[in-house]
Protein backbone atom coordinates (compact mmCIF):
# COMPACT_ATOMS: atom_id res chain seq x y z
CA UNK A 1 -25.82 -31.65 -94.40
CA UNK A 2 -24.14 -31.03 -91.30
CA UNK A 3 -25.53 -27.60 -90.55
CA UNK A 4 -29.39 -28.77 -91.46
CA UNK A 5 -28.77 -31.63 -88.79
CA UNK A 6 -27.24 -28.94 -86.34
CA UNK A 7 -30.14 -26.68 -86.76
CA UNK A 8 -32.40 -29.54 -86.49
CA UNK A 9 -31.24 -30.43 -82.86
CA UNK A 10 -31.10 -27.28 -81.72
CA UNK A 11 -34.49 -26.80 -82.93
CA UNK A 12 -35.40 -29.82 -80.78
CA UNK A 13 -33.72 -28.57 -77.61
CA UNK A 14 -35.41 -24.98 -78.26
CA UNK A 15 -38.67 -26.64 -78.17
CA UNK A 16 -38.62 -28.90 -75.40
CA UNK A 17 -36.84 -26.22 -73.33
CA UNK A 18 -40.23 -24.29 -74.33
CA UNK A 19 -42.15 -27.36 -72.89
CA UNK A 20 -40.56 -27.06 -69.88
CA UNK A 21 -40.82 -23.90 -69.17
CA UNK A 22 -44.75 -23.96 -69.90
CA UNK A 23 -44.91 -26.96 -67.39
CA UNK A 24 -43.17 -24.66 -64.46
CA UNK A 25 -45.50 -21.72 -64.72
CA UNK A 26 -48.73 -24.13 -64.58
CA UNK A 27 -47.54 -25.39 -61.81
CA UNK A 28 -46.53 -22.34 -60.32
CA UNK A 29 -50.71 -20.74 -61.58
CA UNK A 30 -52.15 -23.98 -59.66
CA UNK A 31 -50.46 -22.23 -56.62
CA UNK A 32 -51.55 -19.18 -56.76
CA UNK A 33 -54.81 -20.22 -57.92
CA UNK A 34 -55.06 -22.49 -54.45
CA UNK A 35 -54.05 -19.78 -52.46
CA UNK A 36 -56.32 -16.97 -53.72
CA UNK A 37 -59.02 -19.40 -52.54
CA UNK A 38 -57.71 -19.88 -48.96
CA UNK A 39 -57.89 -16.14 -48.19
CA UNK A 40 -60.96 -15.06 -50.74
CA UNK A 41 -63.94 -13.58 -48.28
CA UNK A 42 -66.44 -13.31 -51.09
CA UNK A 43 -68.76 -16.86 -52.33
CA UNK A 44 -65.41 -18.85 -53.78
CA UNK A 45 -64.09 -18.36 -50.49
CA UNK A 46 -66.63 -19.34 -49.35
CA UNK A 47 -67.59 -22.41 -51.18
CA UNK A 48 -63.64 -23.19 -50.00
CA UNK A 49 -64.36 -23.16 -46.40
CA UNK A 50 -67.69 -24.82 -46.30
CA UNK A 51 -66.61 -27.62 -47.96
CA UNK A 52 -63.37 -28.37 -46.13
CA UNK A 53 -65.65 -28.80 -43.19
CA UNK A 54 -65.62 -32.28 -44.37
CA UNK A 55 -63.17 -32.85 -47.59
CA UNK A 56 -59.86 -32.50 -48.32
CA UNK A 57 -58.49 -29.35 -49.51
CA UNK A 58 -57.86 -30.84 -52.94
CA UNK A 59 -62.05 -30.97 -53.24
CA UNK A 60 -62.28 -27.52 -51.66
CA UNK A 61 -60.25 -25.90 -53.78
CA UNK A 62 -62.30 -27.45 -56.54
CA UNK A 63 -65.15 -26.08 -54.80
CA UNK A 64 -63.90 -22.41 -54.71
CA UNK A 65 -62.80 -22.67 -58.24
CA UNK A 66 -66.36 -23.93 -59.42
CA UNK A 67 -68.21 -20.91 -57.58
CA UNK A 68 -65.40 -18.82 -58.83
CA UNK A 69 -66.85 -19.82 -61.72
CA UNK A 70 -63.14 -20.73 -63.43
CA UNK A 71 -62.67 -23.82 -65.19
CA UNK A 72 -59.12 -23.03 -66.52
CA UNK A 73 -57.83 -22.23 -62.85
CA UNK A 74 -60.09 -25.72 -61.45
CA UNK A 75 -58.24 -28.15 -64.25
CA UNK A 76 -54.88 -26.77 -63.51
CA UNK A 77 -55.63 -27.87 -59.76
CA UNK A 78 -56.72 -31.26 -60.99
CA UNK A 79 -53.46 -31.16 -63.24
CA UNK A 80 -51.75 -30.94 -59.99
CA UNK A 81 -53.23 -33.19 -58.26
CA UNK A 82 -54.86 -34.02 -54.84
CA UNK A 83 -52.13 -35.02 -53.27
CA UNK A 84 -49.86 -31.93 -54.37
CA UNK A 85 -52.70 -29.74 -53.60
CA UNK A 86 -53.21 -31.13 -49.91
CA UNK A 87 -49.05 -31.08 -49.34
CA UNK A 88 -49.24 -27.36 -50.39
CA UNK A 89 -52.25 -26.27 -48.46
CA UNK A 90 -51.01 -27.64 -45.06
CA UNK A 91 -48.47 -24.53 -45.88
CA UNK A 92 -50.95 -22.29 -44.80
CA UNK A 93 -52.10 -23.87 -41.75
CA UNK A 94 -55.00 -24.70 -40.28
CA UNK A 95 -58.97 -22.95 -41.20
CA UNK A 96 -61.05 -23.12 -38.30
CA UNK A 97 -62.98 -26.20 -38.99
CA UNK A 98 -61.15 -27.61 -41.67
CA UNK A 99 -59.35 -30.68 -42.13
């Protein structure tokens, strides 16, 4: 009974370690999906700058990803969040034009 109840727990720790670990590499994608969009010269890129002209980088972001034409990459920004997103992009410093 004892060893069922051990294996059990550790069983339990094994799987939300797993969790966890999922949950810091989305967060860590979001990222480098954001950034590929801040130096992308093709339409995403695009998309990105015209569109910070007058929103947030949270929306241009979404923007890039749309053109980009990936939804897994635009819901892990929304998983993130706007403000996340914006803290992270001011990283980067200013675009011409952008807020």
């Amino acid at each position: 009974m004892r060893r069922t109840r051990s294996i059990a727990a550790f069983a339990g720790i094994l799987c939300l370690a797993t969790l966890a670990g999922a949950s810091a590499a989305s967060a860590q994608q979001w990222q480098v999906d954001a950034k590929y969009c801040f130096g992308d010269t093709q339409a995403p890129g695009q998309a990105y700058r015209t569109t910070c002209k007058d929103h947030d980088q949270f929306d241009s972001i979404l923007a890039c990803e749309k053109a980009a034409g990936d939804e897994n990459a635009a819901e892990r920004v929304r998983m993130a969040g706007r403000d996340d997103v914006n803290t992270y992009m001011m990283g980067f410093g200013p675009v011409d034009g952008c807020q």
